[in-house]
C-alpha atoms as a PDB file:
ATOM      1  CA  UNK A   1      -8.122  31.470  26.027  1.00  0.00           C
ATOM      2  CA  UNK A   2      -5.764  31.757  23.217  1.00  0.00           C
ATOM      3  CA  UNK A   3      -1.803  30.635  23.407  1.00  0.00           C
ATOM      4  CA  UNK A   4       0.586  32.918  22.231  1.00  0.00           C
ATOM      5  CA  UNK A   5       2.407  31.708  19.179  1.00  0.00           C
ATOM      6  CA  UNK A   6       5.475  30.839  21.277  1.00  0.00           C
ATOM      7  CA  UNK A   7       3.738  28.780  23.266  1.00  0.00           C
ATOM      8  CA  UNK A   8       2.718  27.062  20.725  1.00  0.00           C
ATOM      9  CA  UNK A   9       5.485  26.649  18.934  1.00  0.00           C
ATOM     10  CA  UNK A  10       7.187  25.019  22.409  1.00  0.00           C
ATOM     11  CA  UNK A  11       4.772  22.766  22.256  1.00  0.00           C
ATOM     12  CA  UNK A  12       5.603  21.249  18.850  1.00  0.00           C
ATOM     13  CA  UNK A  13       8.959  21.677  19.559  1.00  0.00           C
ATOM     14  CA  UNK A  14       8.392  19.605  22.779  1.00  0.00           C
ATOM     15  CA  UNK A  15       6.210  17.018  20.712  1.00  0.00           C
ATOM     16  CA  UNK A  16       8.568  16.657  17.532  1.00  0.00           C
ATOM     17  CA  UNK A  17      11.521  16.026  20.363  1.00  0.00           C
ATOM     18  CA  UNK A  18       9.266  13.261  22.036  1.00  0.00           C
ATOM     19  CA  UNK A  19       8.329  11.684  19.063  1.00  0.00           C
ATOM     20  CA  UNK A  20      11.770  11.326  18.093  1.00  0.00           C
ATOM     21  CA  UNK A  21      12.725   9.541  21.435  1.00  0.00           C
ATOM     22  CA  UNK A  22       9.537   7.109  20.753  1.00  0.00           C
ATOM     23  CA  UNK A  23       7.532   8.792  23.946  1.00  0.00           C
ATOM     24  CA  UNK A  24       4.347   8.735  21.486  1.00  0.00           C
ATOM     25  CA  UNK A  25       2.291   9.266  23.904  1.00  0.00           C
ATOM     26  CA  UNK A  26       3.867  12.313  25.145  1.00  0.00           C
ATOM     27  CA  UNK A  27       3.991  13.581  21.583  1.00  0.00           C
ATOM     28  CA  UNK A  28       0.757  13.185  21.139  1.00  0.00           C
ATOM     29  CA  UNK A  29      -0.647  14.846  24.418  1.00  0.00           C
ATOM     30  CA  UNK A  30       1.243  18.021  23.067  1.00  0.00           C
ATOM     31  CA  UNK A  31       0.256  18.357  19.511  1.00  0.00           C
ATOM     32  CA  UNK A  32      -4.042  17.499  20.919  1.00  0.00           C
ATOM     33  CA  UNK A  33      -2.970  20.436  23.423  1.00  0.00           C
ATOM     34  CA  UNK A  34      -1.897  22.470  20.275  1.00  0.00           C
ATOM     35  CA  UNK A  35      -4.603  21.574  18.279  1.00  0.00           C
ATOM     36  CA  UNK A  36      -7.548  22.375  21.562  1.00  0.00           C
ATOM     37  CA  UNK A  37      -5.897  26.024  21.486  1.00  0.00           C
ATOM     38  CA  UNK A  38      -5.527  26.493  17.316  1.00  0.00           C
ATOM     39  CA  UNK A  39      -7.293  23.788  14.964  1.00  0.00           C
ATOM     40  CA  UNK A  40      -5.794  25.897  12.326  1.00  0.00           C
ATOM     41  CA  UNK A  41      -1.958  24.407  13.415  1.00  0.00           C
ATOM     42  CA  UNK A  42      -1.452  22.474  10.152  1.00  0.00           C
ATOM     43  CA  UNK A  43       1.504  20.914  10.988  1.00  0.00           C
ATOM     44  CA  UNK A  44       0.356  18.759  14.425  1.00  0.00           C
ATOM     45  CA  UNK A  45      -2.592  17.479  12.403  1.00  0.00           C
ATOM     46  CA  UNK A  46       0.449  15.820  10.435  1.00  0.00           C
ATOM     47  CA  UNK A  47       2.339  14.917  13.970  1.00  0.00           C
ATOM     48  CA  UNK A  48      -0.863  13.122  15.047  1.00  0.00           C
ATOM     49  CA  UNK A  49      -1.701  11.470  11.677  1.00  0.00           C
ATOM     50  CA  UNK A  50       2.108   9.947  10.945  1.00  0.00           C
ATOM     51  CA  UNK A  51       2.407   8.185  14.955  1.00  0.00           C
ATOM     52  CA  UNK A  52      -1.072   6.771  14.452  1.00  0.00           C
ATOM     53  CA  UNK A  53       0.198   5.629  11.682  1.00  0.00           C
ATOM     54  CA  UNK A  54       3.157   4.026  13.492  1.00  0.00           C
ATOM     55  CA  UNK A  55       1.303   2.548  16.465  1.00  0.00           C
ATOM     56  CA  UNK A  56      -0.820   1.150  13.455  1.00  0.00           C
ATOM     57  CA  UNK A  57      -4.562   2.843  14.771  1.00  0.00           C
ATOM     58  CA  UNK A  58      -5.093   3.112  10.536  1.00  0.00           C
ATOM     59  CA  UNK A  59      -8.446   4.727  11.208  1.00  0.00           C
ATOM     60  CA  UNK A  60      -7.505   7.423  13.797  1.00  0.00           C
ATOM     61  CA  UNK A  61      -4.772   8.442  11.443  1.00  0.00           C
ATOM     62  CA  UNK A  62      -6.760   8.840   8.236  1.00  0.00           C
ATOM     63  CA  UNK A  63      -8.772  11.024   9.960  1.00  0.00           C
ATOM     64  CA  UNK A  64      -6.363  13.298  11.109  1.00  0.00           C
ATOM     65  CA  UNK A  65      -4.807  12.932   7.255  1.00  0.00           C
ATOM     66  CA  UNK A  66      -8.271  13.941   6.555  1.00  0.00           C
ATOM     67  CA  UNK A  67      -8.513  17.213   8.796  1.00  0.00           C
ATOM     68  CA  UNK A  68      -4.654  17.605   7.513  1.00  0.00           C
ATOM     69  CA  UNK A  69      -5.309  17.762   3.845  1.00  0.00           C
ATOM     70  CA  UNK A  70      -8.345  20.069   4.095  1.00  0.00           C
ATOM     71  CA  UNK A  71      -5.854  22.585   5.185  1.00  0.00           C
ATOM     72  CA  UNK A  72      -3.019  22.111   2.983  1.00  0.00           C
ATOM     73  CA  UNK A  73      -4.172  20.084  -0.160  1.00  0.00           C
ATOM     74  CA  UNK A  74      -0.945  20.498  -1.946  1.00  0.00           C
ATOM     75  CA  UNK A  75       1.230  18.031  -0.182  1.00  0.00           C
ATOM     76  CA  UNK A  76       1.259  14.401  -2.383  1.00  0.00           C
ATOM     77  CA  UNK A  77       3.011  12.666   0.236  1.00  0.00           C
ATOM     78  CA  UNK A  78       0.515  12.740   2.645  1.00  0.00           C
ATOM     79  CA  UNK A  79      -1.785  12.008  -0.119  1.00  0.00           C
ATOM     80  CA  UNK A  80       0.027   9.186  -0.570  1.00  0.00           C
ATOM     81  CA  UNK A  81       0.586   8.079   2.739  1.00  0.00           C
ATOM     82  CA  UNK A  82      -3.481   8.304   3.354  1.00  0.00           C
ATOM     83  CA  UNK A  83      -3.987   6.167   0.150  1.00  0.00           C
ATOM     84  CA  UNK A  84      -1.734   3.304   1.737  1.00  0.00           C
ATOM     85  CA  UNK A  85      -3.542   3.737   5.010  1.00  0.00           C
ATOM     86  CA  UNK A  86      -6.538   3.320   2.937  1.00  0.00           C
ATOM     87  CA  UNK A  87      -5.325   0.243   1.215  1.00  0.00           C
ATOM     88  CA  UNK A  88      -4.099  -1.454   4.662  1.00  0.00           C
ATOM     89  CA  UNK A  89      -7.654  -1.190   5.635  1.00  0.00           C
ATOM     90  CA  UNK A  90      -8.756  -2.698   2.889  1.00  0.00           C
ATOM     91  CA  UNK A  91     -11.128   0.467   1.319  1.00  0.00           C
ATOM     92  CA  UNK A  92      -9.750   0.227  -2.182  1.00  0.00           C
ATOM     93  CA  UNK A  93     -12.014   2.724  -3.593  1.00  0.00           C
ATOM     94  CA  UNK A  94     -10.483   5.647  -1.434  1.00  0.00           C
ATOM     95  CA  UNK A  95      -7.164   3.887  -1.297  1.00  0.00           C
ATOM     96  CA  UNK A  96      -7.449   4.716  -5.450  1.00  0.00           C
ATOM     97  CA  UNK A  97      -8.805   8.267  -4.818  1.00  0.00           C
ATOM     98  CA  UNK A  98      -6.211   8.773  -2.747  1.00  0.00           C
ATOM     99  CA  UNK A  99      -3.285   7.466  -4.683  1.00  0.00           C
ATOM    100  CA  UNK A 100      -4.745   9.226  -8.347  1.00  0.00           C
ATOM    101  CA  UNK A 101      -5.299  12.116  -5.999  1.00  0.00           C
ATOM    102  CA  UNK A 102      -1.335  12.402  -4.829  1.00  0.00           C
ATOM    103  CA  UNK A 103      -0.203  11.897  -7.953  1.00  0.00           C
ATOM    104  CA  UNK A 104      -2.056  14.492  -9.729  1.00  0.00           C
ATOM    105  CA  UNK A 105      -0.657  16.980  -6.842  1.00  0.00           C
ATOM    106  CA  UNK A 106       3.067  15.667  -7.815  1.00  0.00           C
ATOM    107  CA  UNK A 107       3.855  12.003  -6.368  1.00  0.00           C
ATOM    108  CA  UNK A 108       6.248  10.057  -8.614  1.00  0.00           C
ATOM    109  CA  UNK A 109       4.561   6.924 -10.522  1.00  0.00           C
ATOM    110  CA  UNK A 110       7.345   4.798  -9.444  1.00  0.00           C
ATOM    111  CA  UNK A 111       7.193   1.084  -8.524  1.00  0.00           C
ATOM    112  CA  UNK A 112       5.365   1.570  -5.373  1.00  0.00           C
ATOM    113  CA  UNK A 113       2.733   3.789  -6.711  1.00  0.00           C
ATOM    114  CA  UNK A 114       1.868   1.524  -9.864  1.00  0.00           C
ATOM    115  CA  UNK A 115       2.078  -2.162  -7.379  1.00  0.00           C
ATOM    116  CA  UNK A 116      -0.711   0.017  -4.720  1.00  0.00           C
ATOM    117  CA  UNK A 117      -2.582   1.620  -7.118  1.00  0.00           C
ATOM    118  CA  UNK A 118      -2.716  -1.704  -9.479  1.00  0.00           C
ATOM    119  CA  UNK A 119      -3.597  -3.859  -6.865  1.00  0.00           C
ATOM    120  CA  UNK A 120      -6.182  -1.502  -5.445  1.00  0.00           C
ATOM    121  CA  UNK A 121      -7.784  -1.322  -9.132  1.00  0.00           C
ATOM    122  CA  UNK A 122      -7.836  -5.004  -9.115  1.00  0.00           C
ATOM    123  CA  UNK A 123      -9.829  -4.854  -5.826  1.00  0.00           C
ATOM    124  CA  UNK A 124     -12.491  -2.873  -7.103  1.00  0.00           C
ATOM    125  CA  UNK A 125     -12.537  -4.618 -10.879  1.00  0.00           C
ATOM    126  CA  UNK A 126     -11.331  -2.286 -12.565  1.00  0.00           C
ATOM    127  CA  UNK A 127      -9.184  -4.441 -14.744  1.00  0.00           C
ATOM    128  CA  UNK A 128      -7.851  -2.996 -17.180  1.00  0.00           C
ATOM    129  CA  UNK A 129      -6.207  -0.100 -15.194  1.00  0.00           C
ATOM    130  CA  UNK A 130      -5.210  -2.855 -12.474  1.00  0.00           C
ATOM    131  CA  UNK A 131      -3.252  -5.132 -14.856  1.00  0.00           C
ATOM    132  CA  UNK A 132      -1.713  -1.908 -16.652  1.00  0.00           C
ATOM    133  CA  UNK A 133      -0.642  -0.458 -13.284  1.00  0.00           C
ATOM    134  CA  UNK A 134       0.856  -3.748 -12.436  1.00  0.00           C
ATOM    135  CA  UNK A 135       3.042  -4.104 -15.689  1.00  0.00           C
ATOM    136  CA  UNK A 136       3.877  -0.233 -14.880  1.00  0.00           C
ATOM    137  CA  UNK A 137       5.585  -1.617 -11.350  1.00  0.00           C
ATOM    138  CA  UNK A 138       7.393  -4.413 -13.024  1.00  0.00           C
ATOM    139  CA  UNK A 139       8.858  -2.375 -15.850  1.00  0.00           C
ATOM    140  CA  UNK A 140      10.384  -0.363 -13.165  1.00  0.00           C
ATOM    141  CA  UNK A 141      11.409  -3.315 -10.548  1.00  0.00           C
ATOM    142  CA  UNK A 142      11.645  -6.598 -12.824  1.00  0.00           C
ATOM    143  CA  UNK A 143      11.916  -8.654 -10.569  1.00  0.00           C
ATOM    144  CA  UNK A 144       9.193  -7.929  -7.728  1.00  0.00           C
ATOM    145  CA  UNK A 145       7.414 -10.910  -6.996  1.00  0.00           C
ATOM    146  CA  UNK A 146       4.676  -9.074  -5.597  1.00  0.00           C
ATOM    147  CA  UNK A 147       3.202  -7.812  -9.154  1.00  0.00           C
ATOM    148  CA  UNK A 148       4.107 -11.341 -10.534  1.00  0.00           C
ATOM    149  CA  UNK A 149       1.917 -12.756  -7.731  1.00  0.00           C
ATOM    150  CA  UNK A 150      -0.865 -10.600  -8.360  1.00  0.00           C
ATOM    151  CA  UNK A 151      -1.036 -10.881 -12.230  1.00  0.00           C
ATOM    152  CA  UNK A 152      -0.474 -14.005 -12.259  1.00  0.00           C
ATOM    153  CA  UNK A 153      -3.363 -15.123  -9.449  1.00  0.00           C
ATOM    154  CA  UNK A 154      -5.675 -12.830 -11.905  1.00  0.00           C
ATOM    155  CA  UNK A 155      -5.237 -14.106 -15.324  1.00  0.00           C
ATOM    156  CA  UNK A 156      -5.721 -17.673 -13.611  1.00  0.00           C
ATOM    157  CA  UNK A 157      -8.812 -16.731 -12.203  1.00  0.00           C
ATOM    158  CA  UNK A 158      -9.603 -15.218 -15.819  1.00  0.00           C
ATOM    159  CA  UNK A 159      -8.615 -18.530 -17.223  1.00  0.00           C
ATOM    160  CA  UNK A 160      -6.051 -16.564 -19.565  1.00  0.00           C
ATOM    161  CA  UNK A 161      -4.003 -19.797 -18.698  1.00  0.00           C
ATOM    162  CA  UNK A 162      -1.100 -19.119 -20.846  1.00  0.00           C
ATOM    163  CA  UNK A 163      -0.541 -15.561 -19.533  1.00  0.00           C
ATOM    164  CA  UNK A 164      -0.683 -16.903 -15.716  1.00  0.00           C
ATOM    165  CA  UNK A 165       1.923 -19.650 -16.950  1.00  0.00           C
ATOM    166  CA  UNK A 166       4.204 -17.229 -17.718  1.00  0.00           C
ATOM    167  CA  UNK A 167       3.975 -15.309 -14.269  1.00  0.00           C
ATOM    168  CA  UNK A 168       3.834 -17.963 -11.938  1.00  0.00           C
ATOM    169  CA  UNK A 169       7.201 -19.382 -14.077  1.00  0.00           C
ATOM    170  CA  UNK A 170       8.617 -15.902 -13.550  1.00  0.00           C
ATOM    171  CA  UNK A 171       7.863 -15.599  -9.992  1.00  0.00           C
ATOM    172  CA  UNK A 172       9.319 -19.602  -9.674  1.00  0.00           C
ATOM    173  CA  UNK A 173      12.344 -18.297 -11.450  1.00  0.00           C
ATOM    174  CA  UNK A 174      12.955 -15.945  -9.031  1.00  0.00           C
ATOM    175  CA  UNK A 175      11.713 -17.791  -5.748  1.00  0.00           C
ATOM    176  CA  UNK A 176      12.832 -21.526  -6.763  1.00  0.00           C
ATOM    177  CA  UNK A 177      11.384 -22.316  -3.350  1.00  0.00           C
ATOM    178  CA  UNK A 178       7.954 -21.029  -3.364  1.00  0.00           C
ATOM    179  CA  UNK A 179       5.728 -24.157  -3.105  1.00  0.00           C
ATOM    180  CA  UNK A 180       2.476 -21.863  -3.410  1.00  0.00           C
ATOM    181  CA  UNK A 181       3.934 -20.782  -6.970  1.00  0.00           C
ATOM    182  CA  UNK A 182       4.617 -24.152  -8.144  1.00  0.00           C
ATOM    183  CA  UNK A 183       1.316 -25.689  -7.042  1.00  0.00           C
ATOM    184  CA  UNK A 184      -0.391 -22.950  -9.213  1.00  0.00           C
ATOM    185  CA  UNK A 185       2.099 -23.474 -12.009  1.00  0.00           C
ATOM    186  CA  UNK A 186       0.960 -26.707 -12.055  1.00  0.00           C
ATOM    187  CA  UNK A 187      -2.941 -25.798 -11.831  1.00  0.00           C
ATOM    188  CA  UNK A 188      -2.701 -23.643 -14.853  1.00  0.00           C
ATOM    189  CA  UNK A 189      -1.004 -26.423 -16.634  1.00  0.00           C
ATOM    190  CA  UNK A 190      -4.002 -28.244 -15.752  1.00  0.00           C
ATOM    191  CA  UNK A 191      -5.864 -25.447 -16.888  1.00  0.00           C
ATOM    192  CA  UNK A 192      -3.970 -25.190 -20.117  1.00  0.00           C
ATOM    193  CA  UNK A 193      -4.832 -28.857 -20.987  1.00  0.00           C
ATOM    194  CA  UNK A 194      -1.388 -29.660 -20.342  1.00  0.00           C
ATOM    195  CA  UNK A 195      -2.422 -31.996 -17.459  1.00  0.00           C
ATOM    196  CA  UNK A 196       0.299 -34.358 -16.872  1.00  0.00           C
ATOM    197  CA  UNK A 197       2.994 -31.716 -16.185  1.00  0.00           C
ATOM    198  CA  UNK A 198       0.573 -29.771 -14.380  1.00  0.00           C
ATOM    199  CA  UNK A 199       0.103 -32.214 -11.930  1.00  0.00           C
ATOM    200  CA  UNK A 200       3.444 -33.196 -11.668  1.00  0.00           C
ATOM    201  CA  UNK A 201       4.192 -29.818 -10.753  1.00  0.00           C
ATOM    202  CA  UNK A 202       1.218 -29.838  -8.045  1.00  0.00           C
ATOM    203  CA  UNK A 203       2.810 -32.871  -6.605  1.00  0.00           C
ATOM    204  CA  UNK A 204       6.360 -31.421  -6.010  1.00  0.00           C
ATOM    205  CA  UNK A 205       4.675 -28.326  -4.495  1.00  0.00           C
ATOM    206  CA  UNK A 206       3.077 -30.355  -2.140  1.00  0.00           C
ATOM    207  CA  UNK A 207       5.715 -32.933  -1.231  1.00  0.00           C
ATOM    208  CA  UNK A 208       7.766 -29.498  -0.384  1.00  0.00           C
ATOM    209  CA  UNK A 209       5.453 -28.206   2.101  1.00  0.00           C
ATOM    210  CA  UNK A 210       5.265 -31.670   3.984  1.00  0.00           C
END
């Protein structure tokens, strides 16, 4: 039996009100009851997919992202949003889909794109595009450690010693405190063939986290 529009449209109303007082559950029971009586109702797939995505059930909420998207493909938000749902998870390849995917339909490339979508790239090898995303983020937000970490751990593991030198200094610059920082500092001293004040640097880290 079909539900008139205005009942339907109560419904979300009643949902959208419940979410916003943090009864999730309650939310959710109306936009499913929506969705039983009109899987075309665009809008609840969203409801559903954004509290999953708040009670942190990653998979349920890509899914309704999923069913979401196949309905309205022009939103990069949600695009977005499904790529860092992705990426939480730890799927990098659709977590990079995803992201190339919003931005193509209009998402910004700003720091938070380029650190994801970097990062992702990295997870997958793709290098090149992973290191160039990476510089992207930090060209717009200097001083987030997060793409300092990240290149940095990578051209160590490369053995491009001097290039993870000048990370891990940056990211010590910024976090004097950061004992994990220092002790690689030191290892790609080490690494460098500058050995002594490598593992000088190795012993400070570790007399700070005793």
């Amino acid at each position: 039996m079909a539900f008139p529009g205005n009942k339907l449209k109560g419904l979300y109303k009643e949902g959208v009100n419940c979410r916003s007082e943090g009864r999730f559950q309650a939310a959710k029971k109306c936009f499913n009851e929506i969705l039983h009586y009109d899987s075309s109702y665009t809008v609840a797939y969203l409801q559903m997919a954004e509290i999953l995505a708040l009670e942190e059930e990653y998979h349920e909420s890509i899914r309704y992202y999923q069913h979401f998207l196949r309905l309205d493909e022009e939103q990069p938000a949600s695009w977005y949003a499904m790529g860092v749902l992705y990426f939480n998870t730890k799927d990098f390849h659709n977590a990079v889909g995803a992201f190339e995917k919003a931005q193509k339909k209009g998402h910004p490339a700003d720091a938070d794109y380029n650190l994801h979508l970097g990062t992702a790239y990295l997870h997958i090898r793709q290098v090149e595009k992973g290191v160039k995303h990476l510089k992207s983020c930090l060209a717009l937000r200097e001083n987030d450690p997060r793409p300092m970490q990240a290149l940095a751990h990578h051209y160590y593991l490369a053995g491009n010693y001097d290039a993870a030198i000048m990370y891990w200094g940056k990211l010590l610059g910024i976090q004097p405190e950061n004992a994990f920082a220092m002790f690689m500092l030191g290892k790609s001293y080490i690494g460098n063939g500058e050995v002594a004040k490598g593992e000088a640097l190795c012993d400070r880290a570790l007399a700070v986290t005793q």
